[in-house]
Each structure stands twice: as structure tokens, then as C-alpha cells.
C-alpha atoms as a PDB file:
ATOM      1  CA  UNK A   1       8.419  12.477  17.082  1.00  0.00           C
ATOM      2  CA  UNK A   2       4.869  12.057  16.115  1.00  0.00           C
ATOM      3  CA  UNK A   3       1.868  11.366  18.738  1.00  0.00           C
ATOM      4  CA  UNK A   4      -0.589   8.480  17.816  1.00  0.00           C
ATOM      5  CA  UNK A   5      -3.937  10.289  17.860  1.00  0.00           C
ATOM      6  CA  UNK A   6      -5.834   7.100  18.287  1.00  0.00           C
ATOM      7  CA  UNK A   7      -5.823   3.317  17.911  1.00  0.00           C
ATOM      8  CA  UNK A   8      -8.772   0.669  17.598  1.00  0.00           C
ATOM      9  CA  UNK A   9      -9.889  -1.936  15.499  1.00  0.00           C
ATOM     10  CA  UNK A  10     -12.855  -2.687  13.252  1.00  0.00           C
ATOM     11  CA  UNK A  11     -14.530  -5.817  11.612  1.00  0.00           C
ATOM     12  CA  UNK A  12     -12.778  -6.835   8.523  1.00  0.00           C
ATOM     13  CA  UNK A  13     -14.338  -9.583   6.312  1.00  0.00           C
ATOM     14  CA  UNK A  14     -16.068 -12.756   8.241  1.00  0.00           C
ATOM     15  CA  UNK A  15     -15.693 -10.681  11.286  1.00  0.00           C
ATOM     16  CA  UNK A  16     -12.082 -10.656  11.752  1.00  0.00           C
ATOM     17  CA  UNK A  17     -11.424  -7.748  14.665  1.00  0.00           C
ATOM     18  CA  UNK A  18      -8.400  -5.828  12.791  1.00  0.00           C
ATOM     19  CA  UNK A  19      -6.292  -3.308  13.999  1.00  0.00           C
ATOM     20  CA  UNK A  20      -5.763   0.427  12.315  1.00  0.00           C
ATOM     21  CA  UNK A  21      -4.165   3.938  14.002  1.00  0.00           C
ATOM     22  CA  UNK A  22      -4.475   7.277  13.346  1.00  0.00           C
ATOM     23  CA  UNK A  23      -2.538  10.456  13.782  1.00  0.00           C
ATOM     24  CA  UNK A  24      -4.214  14.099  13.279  1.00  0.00           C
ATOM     25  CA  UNK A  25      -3.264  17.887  12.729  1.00  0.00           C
ATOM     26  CA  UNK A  26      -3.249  20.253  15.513  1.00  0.00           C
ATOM     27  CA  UNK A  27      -6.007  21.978  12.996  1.00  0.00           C
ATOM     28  CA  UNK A  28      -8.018  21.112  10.720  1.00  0.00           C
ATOM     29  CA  UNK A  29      -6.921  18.512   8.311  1.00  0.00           C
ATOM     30  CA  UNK A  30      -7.107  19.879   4.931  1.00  0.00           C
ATOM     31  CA  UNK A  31      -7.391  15.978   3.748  1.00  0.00           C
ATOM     32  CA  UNK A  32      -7.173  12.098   4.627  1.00  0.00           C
ATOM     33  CA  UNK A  33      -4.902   9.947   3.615  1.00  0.00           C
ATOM     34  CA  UNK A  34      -5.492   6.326   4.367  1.00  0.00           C
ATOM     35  CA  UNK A  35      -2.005   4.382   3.749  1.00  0.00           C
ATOM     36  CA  UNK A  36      -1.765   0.572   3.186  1.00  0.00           C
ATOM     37  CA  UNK A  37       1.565  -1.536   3.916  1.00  0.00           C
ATOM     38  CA  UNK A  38       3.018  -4.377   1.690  1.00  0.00           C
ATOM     39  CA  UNK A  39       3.162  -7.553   2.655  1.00  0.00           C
ATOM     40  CA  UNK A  40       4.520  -8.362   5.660  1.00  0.00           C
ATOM     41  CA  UNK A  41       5.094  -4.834   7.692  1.00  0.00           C
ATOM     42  CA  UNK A  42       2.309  -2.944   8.742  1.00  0.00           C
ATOM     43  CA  UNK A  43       0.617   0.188   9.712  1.00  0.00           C
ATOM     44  CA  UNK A  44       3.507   1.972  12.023  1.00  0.00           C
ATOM     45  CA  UNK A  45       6.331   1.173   9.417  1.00  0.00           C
ATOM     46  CA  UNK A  46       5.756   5.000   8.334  1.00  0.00           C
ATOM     47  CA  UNK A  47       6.553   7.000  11.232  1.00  0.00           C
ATOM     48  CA  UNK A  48       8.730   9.902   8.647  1.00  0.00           C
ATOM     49  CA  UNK A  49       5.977   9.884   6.516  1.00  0.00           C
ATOM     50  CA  UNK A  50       3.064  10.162   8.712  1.00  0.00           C
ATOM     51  CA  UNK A  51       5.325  13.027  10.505  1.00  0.00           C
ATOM     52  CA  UNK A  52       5.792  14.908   7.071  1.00  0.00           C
ATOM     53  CA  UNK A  53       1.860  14.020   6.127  1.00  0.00           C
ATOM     54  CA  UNK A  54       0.832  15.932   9.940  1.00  0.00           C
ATOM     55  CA  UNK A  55       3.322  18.762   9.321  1.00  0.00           C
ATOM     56  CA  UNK A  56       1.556  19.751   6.084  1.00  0.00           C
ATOM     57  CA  UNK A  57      -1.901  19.426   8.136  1.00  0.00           C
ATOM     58  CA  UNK A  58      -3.403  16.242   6.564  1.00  0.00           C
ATOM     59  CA  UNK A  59      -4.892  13.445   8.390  1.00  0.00           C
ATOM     60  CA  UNK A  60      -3.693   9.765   8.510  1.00  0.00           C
ATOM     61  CA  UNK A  61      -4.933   6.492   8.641  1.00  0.00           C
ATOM     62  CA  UNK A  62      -3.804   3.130   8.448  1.00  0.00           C
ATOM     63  CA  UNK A  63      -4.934  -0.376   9.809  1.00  0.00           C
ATOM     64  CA  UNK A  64      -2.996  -3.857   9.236  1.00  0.00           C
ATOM     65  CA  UNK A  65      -3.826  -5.987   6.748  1.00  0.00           C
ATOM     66  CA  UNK A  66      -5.272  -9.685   7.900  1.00  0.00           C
ATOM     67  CA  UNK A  67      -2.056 -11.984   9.087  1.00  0.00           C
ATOM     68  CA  UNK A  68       0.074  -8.910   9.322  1.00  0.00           C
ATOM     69  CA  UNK A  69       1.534  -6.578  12.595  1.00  0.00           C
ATOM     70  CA  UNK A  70      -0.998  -6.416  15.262  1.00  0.00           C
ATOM     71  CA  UNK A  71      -4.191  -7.916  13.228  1.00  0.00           C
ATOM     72  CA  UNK A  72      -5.051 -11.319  14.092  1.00  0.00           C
ATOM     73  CA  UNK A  73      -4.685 -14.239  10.973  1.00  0.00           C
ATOM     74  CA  UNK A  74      -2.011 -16.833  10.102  1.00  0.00           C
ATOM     75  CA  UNK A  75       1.266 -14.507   8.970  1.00  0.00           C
ATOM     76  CA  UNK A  76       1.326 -14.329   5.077  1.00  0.00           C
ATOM     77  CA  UNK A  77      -2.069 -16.424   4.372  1.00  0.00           C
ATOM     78  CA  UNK A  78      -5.548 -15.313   3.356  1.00  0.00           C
ATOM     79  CA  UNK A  79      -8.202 -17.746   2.029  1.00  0.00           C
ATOM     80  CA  UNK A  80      -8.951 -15.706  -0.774  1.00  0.00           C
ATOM     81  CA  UNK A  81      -7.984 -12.305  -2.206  1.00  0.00           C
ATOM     82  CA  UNK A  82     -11.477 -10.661  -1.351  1.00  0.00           C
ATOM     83  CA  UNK A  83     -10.876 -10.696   1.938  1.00  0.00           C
ATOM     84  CA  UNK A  84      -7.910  -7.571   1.409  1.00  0.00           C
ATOM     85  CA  UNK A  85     -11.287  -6.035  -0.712  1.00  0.00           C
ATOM     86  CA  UNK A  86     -13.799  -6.369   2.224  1.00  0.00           C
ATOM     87  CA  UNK A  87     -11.100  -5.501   4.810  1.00  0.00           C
ATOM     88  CA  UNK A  88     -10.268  -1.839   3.089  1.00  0.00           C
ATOM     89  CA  UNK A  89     -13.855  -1.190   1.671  1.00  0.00           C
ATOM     90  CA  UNK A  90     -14.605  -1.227   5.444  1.00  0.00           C
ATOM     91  CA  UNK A  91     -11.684   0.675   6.483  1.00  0.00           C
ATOM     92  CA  UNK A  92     -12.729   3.336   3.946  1.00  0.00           C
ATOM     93  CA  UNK A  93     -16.423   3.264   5.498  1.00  0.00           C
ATOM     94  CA  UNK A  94     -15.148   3.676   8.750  1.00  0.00           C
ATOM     95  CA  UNK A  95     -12.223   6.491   7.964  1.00  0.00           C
ATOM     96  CA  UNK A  96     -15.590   8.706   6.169  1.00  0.00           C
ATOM     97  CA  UNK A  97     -17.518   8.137   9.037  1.00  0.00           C
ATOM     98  CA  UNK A  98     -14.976   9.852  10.875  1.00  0.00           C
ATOM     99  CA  UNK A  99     -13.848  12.399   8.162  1.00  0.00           C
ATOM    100  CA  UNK A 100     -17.225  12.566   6.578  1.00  0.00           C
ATOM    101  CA  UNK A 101     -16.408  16.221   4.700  1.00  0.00           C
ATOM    102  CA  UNK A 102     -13.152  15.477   3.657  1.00  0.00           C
ATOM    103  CA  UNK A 103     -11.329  14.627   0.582  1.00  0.00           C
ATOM    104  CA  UNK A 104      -9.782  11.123   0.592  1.00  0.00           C
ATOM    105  CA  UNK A 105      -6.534   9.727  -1.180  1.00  0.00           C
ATOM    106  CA  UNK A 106      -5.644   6.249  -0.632  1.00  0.00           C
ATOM    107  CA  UNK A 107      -1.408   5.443  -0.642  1.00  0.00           C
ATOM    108  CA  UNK A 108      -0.796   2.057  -1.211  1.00  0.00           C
ATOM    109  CA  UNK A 109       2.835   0.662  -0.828  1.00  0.00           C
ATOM    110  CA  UNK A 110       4.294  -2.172  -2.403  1.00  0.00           C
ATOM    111  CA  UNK A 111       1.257  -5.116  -2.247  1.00  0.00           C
ATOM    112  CA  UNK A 112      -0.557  -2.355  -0.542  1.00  0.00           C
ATOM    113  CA  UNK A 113      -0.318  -0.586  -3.870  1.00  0.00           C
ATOM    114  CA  UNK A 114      -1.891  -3.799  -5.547  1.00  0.00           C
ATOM    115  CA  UNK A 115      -4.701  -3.589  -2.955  1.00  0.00           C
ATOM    116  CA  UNK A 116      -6.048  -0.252  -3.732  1.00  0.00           C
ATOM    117  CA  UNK A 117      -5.816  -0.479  -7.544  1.00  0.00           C
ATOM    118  CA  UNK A 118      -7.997  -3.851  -7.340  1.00  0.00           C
ATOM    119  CA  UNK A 119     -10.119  -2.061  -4.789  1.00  0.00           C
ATOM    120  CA  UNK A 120     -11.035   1.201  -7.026  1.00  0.00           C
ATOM    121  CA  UNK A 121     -11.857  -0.876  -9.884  1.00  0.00           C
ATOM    122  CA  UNK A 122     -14.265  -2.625  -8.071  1.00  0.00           C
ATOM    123  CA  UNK A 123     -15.734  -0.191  -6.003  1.00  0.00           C
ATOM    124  CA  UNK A 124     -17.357   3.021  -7.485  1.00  0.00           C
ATOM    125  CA  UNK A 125     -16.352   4.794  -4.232  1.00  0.00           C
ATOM    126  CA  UNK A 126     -15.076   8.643  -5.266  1.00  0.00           C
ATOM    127  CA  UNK A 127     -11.223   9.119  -3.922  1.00  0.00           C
ATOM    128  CA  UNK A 128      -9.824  11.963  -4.870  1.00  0.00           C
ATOM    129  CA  UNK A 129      -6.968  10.185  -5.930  1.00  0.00           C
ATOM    130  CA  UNK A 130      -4.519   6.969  -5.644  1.00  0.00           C
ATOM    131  CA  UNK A 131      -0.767   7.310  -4.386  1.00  0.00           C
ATOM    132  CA  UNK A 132       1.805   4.301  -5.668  1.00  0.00           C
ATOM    133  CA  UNK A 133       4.187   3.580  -3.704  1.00  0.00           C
ATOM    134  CA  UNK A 134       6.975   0.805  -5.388  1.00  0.00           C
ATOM    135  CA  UNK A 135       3.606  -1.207  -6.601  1.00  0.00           C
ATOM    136  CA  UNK A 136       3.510  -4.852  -7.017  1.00  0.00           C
ATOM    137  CA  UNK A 137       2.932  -4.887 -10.300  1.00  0.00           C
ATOM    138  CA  UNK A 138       3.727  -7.589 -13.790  1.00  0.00           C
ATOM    139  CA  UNK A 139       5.652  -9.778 -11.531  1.00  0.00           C
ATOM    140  CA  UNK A 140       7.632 -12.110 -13.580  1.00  0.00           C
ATOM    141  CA  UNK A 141       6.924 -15.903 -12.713  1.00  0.00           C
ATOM    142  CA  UNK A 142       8.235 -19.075 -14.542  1.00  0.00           C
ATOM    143  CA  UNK A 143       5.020 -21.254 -15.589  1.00  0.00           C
ATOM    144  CA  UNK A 144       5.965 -24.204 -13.860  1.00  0.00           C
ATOM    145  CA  UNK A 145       5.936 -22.237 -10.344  1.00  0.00           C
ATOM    146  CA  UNK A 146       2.814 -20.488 -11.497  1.00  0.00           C
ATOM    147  CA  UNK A 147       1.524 -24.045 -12.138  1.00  0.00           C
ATOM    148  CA  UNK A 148       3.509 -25.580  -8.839  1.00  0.00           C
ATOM    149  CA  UNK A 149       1.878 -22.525  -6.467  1.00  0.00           C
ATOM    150  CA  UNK A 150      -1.586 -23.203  -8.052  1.00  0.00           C
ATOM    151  CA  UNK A 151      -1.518 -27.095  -6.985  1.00  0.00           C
ATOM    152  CA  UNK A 152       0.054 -26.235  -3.390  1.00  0.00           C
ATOM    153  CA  UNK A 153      -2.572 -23.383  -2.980  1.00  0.00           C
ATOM    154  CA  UNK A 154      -5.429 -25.930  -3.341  1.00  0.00           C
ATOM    155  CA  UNK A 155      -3.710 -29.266  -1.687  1.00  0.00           C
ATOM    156  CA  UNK A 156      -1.712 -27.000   0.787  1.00  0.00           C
ATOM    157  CA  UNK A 157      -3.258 -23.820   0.773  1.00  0.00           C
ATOM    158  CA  UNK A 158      -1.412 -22.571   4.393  1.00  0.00           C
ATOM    159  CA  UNK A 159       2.101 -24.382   4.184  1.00  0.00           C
ATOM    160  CA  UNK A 160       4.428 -21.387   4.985  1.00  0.00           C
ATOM    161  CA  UNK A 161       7.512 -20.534   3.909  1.00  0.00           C
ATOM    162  CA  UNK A 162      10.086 -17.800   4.447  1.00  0.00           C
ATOM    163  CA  UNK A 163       9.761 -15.043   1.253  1.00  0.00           C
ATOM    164  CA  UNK A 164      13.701 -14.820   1.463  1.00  0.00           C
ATOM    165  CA  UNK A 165      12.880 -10.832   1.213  1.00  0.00           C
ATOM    166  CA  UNK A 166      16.460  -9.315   2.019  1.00  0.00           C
ATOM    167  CA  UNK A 167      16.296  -6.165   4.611  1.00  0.00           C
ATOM    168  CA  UNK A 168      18.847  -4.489   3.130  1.00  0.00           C
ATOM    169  CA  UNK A 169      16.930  -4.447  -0.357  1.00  0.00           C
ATOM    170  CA  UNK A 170      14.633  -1.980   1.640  1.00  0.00           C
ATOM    171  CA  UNK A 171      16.953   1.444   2.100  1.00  0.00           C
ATOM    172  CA  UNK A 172      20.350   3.068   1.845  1.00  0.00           C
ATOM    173  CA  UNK A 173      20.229   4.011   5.340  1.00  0.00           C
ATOM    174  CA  UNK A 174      21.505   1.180   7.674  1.00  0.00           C
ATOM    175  CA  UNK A 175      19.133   2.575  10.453  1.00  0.00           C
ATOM    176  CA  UNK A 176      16.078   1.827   8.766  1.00  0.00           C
ATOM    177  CA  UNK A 177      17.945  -1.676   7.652  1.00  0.00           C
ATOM    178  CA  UNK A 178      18.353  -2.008  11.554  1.00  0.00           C
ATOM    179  CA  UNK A 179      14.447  -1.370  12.122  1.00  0.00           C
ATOM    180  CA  UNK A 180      13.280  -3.510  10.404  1.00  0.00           C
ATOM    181  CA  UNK A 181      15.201  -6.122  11.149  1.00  0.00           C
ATOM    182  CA  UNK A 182      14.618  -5.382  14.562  1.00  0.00           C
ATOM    183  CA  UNK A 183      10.616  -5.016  14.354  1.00  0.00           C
ATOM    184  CA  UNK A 184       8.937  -7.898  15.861  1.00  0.00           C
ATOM    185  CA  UNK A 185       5.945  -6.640  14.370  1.00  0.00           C
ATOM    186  CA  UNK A 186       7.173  -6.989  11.001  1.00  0.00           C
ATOM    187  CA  UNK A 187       7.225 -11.075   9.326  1.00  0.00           C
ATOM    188  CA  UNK A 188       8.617 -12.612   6.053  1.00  0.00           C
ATOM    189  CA  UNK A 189       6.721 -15.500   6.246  1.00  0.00           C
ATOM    190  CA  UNK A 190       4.384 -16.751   2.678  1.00  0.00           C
ATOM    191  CA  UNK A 191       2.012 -19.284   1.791  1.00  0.00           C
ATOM    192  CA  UNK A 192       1.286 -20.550  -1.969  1.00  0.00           C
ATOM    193  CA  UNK A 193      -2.431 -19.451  -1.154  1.00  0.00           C
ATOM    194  CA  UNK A 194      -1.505 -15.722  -0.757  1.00  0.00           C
ATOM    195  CA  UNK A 195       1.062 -15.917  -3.966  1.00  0.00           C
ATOM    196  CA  UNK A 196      -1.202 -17.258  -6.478  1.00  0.00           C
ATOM    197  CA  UNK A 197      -4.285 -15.074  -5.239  1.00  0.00           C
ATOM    198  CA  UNK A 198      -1.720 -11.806  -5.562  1.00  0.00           C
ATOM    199  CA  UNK A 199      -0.789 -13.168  -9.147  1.00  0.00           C
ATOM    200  CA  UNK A 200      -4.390 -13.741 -10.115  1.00  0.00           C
ATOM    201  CA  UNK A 201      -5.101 -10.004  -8.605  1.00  0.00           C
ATOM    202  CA  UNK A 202      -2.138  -9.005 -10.821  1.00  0.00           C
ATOM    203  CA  UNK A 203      -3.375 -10.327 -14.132  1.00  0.00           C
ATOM    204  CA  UNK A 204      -7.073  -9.342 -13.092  1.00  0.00           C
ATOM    205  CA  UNK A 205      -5.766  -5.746 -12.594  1.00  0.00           C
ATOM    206  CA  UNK A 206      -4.155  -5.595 -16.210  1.00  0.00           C
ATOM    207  CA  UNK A 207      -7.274  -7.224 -18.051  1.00  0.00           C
ATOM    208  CA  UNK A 208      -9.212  -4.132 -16.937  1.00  0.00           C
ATOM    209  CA  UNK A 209      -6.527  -1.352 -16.771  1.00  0.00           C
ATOM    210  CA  UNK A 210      -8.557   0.845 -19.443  1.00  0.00           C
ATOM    211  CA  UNK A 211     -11.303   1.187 -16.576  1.00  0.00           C
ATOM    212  CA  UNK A 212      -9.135   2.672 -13.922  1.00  0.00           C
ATOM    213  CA  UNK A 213      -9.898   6.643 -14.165  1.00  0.00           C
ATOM    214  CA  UNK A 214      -8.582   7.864 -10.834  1.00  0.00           C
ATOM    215  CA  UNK A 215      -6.131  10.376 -10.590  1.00  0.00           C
ATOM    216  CA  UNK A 216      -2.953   8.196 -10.158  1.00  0.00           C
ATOM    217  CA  UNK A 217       0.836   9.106  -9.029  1.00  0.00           C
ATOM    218  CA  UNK A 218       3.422   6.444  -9.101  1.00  0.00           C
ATOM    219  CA  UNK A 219       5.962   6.582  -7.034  1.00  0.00           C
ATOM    220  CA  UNK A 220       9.400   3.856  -7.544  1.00  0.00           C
ATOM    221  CA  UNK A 221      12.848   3.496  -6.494  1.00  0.00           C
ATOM    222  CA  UNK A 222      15.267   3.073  -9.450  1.00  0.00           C
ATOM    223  CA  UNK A 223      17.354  -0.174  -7.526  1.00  0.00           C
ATOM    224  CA  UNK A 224      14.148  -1.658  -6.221  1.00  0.00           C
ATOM    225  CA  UNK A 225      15.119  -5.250  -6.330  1.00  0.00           C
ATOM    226  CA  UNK A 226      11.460  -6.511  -4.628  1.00  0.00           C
ATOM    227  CA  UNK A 227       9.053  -5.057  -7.152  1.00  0.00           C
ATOM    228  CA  UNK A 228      11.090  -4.020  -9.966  1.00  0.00           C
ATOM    229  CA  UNK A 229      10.454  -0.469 -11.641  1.00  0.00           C
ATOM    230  CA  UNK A 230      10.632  -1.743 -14.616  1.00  0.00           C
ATOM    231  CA  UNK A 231       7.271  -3.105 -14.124  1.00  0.00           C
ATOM    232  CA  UNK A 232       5.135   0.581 -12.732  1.00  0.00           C
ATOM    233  CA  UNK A 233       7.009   1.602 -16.201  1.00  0.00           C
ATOM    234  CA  UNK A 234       5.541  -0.915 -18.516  1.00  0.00           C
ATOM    235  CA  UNK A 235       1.888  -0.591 -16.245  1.00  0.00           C
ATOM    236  CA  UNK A 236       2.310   3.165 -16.576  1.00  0.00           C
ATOM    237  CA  UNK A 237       2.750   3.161 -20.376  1.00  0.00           C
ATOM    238  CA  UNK A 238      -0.947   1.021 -20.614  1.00  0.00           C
ATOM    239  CA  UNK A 239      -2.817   3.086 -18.537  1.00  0.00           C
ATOM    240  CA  UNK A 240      -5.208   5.406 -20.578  1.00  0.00           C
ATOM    241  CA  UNK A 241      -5.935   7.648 -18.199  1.00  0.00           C
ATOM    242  CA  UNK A 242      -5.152  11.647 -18.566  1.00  0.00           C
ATOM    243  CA  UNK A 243      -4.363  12.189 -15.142  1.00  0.00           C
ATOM    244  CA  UNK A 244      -1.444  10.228 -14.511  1.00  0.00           C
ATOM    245  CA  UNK A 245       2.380  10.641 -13.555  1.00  0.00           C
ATOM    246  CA  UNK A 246       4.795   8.531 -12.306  1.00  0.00           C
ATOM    247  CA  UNK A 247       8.113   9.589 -11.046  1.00  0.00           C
ATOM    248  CA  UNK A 248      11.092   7.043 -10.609  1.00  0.00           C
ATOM    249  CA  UNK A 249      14.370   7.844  -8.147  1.00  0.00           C
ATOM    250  CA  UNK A 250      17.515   6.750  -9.755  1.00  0.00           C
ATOM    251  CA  UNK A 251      19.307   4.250  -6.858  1.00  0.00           C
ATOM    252  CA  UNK A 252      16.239   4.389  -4.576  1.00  0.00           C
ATOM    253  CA  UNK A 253      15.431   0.793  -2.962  1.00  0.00           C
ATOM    254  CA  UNK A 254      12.101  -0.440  -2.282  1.00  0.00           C
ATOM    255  CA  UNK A 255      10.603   1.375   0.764  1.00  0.00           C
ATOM    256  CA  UNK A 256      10.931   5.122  -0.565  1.00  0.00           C
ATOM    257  CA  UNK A 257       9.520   6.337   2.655  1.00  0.00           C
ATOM    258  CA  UNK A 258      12.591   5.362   4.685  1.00  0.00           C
ATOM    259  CA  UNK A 259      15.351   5.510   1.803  1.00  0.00           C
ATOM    260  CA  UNK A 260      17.813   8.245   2.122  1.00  0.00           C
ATOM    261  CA  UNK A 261      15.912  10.637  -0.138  1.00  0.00           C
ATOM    262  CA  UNK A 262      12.657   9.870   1.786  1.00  0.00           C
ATOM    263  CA  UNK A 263      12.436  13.784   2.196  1.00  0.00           C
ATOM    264  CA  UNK A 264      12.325  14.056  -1.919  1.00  0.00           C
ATOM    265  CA  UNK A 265       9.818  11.575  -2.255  1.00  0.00           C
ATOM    266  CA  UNK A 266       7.693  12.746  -0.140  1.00  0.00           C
ATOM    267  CA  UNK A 267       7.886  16.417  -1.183  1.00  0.00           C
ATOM    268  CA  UNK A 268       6.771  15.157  -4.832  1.00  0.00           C
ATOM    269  CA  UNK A 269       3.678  13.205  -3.380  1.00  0.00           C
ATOM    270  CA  UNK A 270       2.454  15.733  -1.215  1.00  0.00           C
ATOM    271  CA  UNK A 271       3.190  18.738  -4.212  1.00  0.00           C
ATOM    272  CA  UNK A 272       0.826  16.176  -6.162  1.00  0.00           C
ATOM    273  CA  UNK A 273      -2.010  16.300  -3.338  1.00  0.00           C
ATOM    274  CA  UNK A 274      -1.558  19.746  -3.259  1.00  0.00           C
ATOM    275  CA  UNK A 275      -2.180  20.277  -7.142  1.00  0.00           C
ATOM    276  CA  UNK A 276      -5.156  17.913  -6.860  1.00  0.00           C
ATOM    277  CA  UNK A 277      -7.161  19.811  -4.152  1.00  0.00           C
ATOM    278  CA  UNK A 278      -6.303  23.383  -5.817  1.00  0.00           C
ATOM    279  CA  UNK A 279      -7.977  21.818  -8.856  1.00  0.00           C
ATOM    280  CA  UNK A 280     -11.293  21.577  -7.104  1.00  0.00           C
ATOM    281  CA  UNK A 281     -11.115  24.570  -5.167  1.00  0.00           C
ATOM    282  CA  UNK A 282     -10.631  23.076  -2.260  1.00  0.00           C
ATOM    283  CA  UNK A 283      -7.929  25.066  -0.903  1.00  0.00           C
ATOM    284  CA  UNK A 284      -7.919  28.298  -1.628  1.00  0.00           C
END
């Protein structure tokens, strides 16, 4: 079991008080990881990962995202997109006031993982590098919906509707089925406002893929059936960058953290941290 270090919240965009945790080394952290959740889970959906992540004496952070777990906001609605931007730019502010000489990776699962790519293109920030975790990524939408979810997001932008996400599309093991069926924190509710902002996001992200220079390891499940691998593939293939890999787990489902080979997922990631500090000397 794994100790929360500390809790609190901080001002997100127009002031919205949201909520973010953080679990520490016994000593000292030889990085900081800042993870952010997909839609509708949030920041203590981890727990295997953030135990692996303290074992092999990195830091963690995580908040939840506006209308998600303990952070205040109608479930599954924003008003606009840059809210997600202003909510992690000041996460990231607040995580390197606290870790102000350490090296920062940002994990970003799932919608999380479309977060952080929009976010380093924007902001000239210096991570050390960006973790993909089952990315939302070239999602595949009929025109009439795209058209249908454009006129509802401006006539109706917070009508809500269950996402009709299926549990058991998340892992192998029925346990982690069981949790998160079982998490009241956790919601599967979606508005036409927060679809058609992620889809613009999307298309915005792919326009300007030659600018993203990061250091970037994607991370996808095989059997996803909620963001399909098939997609990271086609995104990885663009991307111009040197310093990129992406590994994909034949028969993994969507949340690679709490699949059955959760232990071989996260061995890769943190084998790629490792390679990325021993390339600037930081660990000797």
C-alpha cells in the first residue's frame, strides 16, 4: 500500500479551486512525474503505478481535471478546451514551485494524453519528456455527428449523456473491472460541448505535429477498444521527431496501468525515464 504524501487544491482557470495529491520517496526523488487521467476517472485511479513510480524513488503528482473525481464542475462539460490548458499550465507552476530542481515528465493517459500534447505545443515550458498512455488520438467520427455535436455544443452546450464506455473494455483483471465499477469517484457522463472541443483539440494537434520536439514514449494496449491503437500507430508514423518510441502490448485493454501486464508496462516506461536522465547526466 502506498501513503498519500499530501493533498490540496489550487486555482485552475476562472478560479475554479481544483483538487491534486501527491505521494513522495522516502529520499530524494530522483524526478517528478505529474500524471493526468482520461476522461472521466481521476487522480487516485493509479494506485500500482504511483506504488511502482515511489519504489524506483520518483515523485508523483496528479490533480483532477475540471468536472472530474473530487474537482468541482458539471461531470463531462467544460466551456471551452483552454480551460484543461490553464488548469495544467498551473498545475505545472505549482508542482516546480515545489520541485523547483528537478526534472519533470508529464504522463498523460487516455484524454489525459491529448491534454499534455496540446499543452507542450503551446507552452515553451522545458519537460524532460512526455509519457503516452493509450492516447486519444485520430478518433474516427461520421460527419453528420461531427456536424450534429457542433450544433448541440452551441444550442445545448451542457445536455449530458452517458458515454456508454464499457468497464470491462478497461482490463483483463476482473478486480480492477470491479473498481471501477465500484468508484463513486469515477463518472461516464458527456456533453456535445466537451466532444467537439476534444475533436477540435484532436485535429489542432495533427495540423502542428511537425512542431512537437519533446522526447515522447507511447505507450498502447493491442485490444484497446476506447482509443484504438491503431490510431498512436498512424500519429506515431507522422511525428518527425528523433526521439520517439512507442511500444504496443498485444491483448492489452485500455488502462495499461491496471491490465494484467501492468508490471511490463510499467517496467518499459520507467527503463525509458531512466535512459532519459542518464542522457543528461543526471544520474550518475
Amino acid at each position: 500500500m502506498i501513503n498519500k504524501n499530501s493533498e490540496g487544491t489550487f486555482q485552475g482557470a476562472k478560479g475554479l479551486d481544483l483538487y491534486y495529491q501527491s505521494w513522495h520517496p522516502q529520499d530524494c526523488a530522483e524526478a517528478v512525474l505529474i500524471i493526468i487521467h482520461g476522461h472521466g476517472g481521476h487522480s487516485g485511479i493509479f494506485p500500482l503505478m504511483v506504488e511502482y513510480l515511489i519504489e524506483h524513488n520518483y515523485a508523483v503528482y496528479g490533480f483532477d481535471l475540471r468536472g472530474n473525481g473530487r474537482s468541482p464542475g458539471q461531470r463531462g462539460y467544460i466551456n471551452s478546451w483552454s480551460e484543461f490548458l490553464v488548469d495544467l499550465k498551473s498545475f505545472v507552476e505549482l508542482v516546480k514551485a515545489f520541485e523547483p530542481d528537478k526534472d519533470l515528465f508529464i504522463i498523460g493517459q487516455s484524454m489525459g494524453g491529448t491534454i499534455a500534447l496540446d499543452y507542450i505545443l503551446r507552452e515553451p515550458l522545458q519537460l524532460k519528456g512526455l509519457i503516452l498512455l493509450a492516447p486519444a488520438l485520430g478518433l474516427g467520427i461520421p460527419s453528420w455527428k461531427l456536424l450534429a455535436g457542433k450544433i448541440l455544443s452551441g444550442i445545448l452546450p451542457r445536455f449530458s449523456l452517458a458515454t456508454g464506455i464499457d468497464f470491462n473494455a478497461a482490463s483483463r483483471d476482473p478486480k480492477a473491472v470491479a473498481a471501477c465499477r465500484e468508484d463513486p469517484l469515477r463518472h461516464s457522463r458527456g456533453t456535445a460541448r466537451l466532444a467537439t472541443e476534444l475533436l477540435n483539440t484532436i485535429e489542432w494537434i495533427e495540423a502542428h505535429i511537425a512542431q512537437i520536439k519533446l522526447p515522447l514514449l507511447i505507450l498502447h494496449g493491442g485490444a484497446d477498444r476506447v482509443t484504438l491503437p491503431q490510431n498512436s500507430r498512424v500519429f506515431f508514423e507522422r511525428l518527425t521527431l528523433a526521439d520517439k518510441e512507442r511500444q504496443e502490448y498485444p491483448g492489452s485493454y485500455h488502462e495499461l496501468h491496471s491490465d494484467i501486464n501492468y508490471q511490463e508496462v510499467l517496467g518499459d516506461m520507467e527503463d525509458w525515464i531512466q535512459r532519459h536522465l542518464l542522457s543528461s547526466g543526471i544520474i550518475k
